[in-house]
Protein backbone atom coordinates (compact mmCIF):
# COMPACT_ATOMS: atom_id res chain seq x y z
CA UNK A 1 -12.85 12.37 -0.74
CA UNK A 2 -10.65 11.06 -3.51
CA UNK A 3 -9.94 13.38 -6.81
CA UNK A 4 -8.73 10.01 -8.70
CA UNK A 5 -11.17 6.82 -8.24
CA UNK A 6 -9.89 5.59 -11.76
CA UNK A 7 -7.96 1.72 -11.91
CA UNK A 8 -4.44 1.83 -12.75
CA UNK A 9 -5.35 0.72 -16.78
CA UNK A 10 -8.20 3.70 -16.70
CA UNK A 11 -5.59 5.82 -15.26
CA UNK A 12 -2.69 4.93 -17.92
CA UNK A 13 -5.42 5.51 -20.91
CA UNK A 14 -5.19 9.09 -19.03
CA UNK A 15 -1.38 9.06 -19.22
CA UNK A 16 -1.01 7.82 -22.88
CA UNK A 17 -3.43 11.04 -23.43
CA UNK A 18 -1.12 13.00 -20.99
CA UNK A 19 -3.49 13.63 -18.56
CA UNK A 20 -3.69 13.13 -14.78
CA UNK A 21 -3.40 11.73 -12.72
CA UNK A 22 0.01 9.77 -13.30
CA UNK A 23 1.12 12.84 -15.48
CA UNK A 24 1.41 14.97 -12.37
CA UNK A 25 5.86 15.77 -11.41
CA UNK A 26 5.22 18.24 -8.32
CA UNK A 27 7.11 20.08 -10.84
CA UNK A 28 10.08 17.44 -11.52
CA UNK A 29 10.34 16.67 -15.11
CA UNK A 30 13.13 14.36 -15.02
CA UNK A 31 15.61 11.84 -13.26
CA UNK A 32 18.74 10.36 -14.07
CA UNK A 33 21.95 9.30 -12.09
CA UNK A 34 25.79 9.60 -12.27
CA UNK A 35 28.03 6.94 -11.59
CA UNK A 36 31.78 8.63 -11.62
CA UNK A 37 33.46 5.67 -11.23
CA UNK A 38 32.36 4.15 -14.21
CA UNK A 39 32.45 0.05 -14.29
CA UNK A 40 34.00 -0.23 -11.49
CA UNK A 41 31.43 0.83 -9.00
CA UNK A 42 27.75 -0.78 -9.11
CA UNK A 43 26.18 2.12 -7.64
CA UNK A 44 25.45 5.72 -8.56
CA UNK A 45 26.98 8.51 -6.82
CA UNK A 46 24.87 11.16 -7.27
CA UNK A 47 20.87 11.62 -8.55
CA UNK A 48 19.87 14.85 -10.57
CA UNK A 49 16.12 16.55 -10.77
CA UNK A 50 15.50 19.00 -13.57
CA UNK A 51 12.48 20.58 -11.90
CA UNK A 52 10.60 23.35 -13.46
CA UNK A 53 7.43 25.76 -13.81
CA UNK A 54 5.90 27.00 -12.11
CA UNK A 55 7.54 26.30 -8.32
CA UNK A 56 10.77 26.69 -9.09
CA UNK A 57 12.23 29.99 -7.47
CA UNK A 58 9.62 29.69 -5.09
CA UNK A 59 10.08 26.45 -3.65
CA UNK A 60 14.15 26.44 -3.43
CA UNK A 61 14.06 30.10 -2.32
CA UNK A 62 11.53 29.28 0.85
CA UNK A 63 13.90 26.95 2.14
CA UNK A 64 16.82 28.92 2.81
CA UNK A 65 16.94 32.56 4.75
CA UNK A 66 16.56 35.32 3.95
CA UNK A 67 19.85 36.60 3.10
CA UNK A 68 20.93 33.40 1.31
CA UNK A 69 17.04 33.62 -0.95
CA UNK A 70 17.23 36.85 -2.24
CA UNK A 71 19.76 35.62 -5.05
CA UNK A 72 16.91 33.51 -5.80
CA UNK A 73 14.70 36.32 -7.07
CA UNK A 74 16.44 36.72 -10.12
CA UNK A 75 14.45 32.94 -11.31
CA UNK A 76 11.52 33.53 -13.44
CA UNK A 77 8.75 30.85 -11.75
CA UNK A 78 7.06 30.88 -15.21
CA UNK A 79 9.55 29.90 -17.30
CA UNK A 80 13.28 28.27 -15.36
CA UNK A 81 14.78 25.43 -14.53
CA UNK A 82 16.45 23.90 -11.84
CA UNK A 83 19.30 20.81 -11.87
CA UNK A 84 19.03 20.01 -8.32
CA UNK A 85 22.25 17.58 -7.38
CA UNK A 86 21.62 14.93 -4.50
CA UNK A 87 24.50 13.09 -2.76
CA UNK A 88 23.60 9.42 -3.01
CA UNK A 89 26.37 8.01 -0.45
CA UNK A 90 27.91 10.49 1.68
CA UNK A 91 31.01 9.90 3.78
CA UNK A 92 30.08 12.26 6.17
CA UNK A 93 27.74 11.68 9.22
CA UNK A 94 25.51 13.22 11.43
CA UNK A 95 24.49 12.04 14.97
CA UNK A 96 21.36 12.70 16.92
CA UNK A 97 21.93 12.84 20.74
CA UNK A 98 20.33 13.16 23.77
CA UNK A 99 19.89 16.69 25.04
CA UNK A 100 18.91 15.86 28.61
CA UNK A 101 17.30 13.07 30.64
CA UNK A 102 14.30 15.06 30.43
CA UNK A 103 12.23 13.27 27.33
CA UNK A 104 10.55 16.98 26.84
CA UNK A 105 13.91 18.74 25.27
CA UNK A 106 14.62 18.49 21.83
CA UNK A 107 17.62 16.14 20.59
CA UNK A 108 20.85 17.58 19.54
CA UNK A 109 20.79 16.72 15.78
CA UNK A 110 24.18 17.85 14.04
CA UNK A 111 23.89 17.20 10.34
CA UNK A 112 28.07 17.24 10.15
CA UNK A 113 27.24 18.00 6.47
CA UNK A 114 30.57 18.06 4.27
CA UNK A 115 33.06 16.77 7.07
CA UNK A 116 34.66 14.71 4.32
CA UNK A 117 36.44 16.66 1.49
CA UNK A 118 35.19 13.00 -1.49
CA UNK A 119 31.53 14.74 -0.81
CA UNK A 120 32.95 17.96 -2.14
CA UNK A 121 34.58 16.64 -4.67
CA UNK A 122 31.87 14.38 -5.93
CA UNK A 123 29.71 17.36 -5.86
CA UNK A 124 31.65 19.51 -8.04
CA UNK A 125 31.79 16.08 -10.08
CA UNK A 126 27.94 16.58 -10.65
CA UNK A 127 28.04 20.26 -10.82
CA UNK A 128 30.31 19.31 -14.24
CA UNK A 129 27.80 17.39 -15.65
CA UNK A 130 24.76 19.51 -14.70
CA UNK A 131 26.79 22.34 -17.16
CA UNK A 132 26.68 19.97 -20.52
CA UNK A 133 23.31 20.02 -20.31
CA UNK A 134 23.55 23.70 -21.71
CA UNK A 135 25.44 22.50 -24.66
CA UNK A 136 22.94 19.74 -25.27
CA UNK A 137 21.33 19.68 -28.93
CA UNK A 138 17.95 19.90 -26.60
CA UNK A 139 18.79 22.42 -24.49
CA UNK A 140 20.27 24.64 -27.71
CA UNK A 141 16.89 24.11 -30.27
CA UNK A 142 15.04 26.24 -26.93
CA UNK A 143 18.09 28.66 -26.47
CA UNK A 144 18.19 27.99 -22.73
CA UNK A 145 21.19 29.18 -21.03
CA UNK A 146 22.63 28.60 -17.91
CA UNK A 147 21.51 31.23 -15.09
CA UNK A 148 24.45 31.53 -11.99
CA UNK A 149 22.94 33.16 -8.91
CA UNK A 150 24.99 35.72 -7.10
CA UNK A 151 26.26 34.22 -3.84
CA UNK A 152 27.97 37.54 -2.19
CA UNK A 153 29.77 35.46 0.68
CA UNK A 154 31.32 33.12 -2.25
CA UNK A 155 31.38 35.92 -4.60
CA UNK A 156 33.67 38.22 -2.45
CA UNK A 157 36.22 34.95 -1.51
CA UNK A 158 36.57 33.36 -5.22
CA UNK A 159 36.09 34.22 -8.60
CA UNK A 160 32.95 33.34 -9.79
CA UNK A 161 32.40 30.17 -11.86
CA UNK A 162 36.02 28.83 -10.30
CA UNK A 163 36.03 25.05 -8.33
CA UNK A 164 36.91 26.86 -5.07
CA UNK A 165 33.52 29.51 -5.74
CA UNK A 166 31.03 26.09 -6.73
CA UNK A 167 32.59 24.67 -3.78
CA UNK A 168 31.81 27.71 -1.47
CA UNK A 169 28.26 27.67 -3.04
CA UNK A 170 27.31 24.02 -2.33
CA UNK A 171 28.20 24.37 1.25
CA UNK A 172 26.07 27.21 1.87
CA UNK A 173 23.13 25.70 -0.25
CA UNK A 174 22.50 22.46 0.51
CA UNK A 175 19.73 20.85 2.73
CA UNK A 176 18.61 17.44 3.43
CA UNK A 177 16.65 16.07 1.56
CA UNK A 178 13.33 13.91 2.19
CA UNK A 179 14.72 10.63 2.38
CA UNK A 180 16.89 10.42 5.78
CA UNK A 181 18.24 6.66 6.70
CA UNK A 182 20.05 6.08 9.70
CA UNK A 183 19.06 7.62 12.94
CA UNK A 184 18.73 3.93 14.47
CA UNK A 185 21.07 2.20 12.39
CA UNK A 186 21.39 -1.64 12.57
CA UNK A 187 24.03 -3.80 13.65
CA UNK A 188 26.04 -5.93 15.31
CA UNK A 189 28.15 -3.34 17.62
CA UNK A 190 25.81 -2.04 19.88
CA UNK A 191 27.99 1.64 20.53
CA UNK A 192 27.44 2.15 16.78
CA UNK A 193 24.12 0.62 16.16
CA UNK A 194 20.20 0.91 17.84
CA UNK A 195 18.89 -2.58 16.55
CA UNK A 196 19.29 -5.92 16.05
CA UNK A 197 18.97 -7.71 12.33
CA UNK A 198 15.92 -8.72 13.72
CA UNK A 199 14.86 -4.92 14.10
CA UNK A 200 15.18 -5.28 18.31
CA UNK A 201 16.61 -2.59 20.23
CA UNK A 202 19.60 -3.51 21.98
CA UNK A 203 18.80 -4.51 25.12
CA UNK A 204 15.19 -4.25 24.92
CA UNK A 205 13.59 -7.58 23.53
CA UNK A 206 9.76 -6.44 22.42
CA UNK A 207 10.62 -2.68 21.30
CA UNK A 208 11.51 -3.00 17.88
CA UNK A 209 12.01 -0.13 14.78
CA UNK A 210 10.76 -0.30 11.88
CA UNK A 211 11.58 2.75 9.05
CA UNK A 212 14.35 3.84 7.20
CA UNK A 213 16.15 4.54 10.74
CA UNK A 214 17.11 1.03 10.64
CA UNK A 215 18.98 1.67 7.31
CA UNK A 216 22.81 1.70 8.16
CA UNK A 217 23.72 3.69 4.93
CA UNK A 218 21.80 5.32 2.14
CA UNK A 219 20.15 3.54 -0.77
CA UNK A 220 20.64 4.59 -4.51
CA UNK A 221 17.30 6.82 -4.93
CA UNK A 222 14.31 6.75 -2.85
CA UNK A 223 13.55 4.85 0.30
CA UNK A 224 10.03 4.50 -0.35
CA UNK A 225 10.27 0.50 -1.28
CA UNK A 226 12.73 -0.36 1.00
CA UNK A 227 10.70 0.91 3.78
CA UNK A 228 7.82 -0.98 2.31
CA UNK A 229 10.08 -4.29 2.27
CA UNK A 230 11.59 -3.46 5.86
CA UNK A 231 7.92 -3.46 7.11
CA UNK A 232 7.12 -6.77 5.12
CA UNK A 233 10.31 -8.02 7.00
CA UNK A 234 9.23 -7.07 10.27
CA UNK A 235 5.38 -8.50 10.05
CA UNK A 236 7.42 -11.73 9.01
CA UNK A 237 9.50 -11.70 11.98
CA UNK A 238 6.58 -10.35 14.71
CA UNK A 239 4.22 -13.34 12.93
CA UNK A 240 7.59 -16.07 13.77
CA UNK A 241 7.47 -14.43 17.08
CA UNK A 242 4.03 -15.82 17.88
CA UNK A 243 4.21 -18.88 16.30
CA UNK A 244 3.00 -18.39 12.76
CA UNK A 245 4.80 -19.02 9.35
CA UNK A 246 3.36 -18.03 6.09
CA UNK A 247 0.62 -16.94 8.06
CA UNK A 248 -0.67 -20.46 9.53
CA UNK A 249 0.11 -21.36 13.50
CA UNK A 250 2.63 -23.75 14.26
């Protein structure tokens, strides 16, 4: 069953009208991204959500314990907002490993989240930013004002509102989020990377990978099209593989 059989004009008639379905957020009602370094760096460091009614103390409280999402309770779901900060290009990096030889037991996945002080630092950069938005002529026509959770653990170490208490804060509330890249990075050096440019595990010549695994660092926003063009890549290459270019034998 589809709710939406509508073509794309019939559904932007809908839009200019603000109705579904290209109206619908999943409660994110706006993007933008920080570049701290100004002209002299071509990518952004950091994205920003504002995300709003009605999910928000619900759906950043649920993914925490419980202990670290009862200072979430204090969020009205009717009527907040959240600035959710997302690190674009980390320093820092995980590894997944092999528990065992037994292909059963679960991987050892350590997120090494923070390892470098710069993804601190760029954090607090967009924690900054996130608090003009209070001051904004927008922001001041609604009277919205800034709400700042209680985080006991940072609370009882640093005085609240300080760059050593934000700092505390982000380390105890950040998660991935849905867009991981790297697991089975590509590459030349096969004791840092999983596959070839042609998207071959080493050693292994008809195995190949194709997701955002093969990504050897982040992209600036979501990874949905360059998974799409990774794939398109890879039917290109399987199709070369058995003698077709352009899809016509040779």
């Amino acid at each position: 069953m589809s709710l939406y059989n509508g073509t794309l004009e019939e559904n932007l008639d809908l839009w200019n009208e603000n109705k579904r379905p290209l109206t619908a957020s999943g409660s994110i009602q706006a993007i933008t991204f920080y570049n701290f370094e100004g002209n002299t760096s071509t990518s952004p460091d950091m994205e920003a959500f504002i995300a709003g009614p009605p999910s928000v103390s619900s759906s950043i409280g649920s993914l925490f314990a419980d202990e670290y999402a009862s200072p979430y309770d204090v969020l009205n779901a009717s009527t907040d907002l959240s600035v959710e900060l997302v690190l674009l290009h980390q320093l820092s990096r995980g590894t997944v490993t092999l528990q065992s030889s037994d292909p059963s037991d679960y991987p050892i996945i350590d997120v090494n989240y923070f390892a470098e002080d710069e993804d601190l630092e760029v954090f607090y950069l967009g924690i900054q930013e996130a608090l003009k938005l209070e001051n904004t002529t927008a922001f001041q026509r609604l009277g919205a004002t800034a709400i700042y959770i209680d985080v006991p653990v940072c609370n009882d170490a640093y005085d609240k509102l300080s760059k050593d208490w934000w700092l505390c804060t982000v380390q105890y509330y950040s998660i991935s989020t849905l867009h991981p890249v790297g697991t089975t990075a590509m590459g030349t050096n096969t004791s840092t990377s999983v596959v070839s440019s042609e998207l071959k595990v080493h050693g292994i010549d008809q195995l190949r990978v194709v997701d955002a695994g093969i990504m050897p660092t982040t992209v600036s926003g979501h990874t949905t099209a360059a998974v799409v063009m990774i794939a398109e890549k890879a039917a290109d290459l399987i199709k070369a593989d058995y003698g077709y270019v352009n899809n016509t034998a040779i």
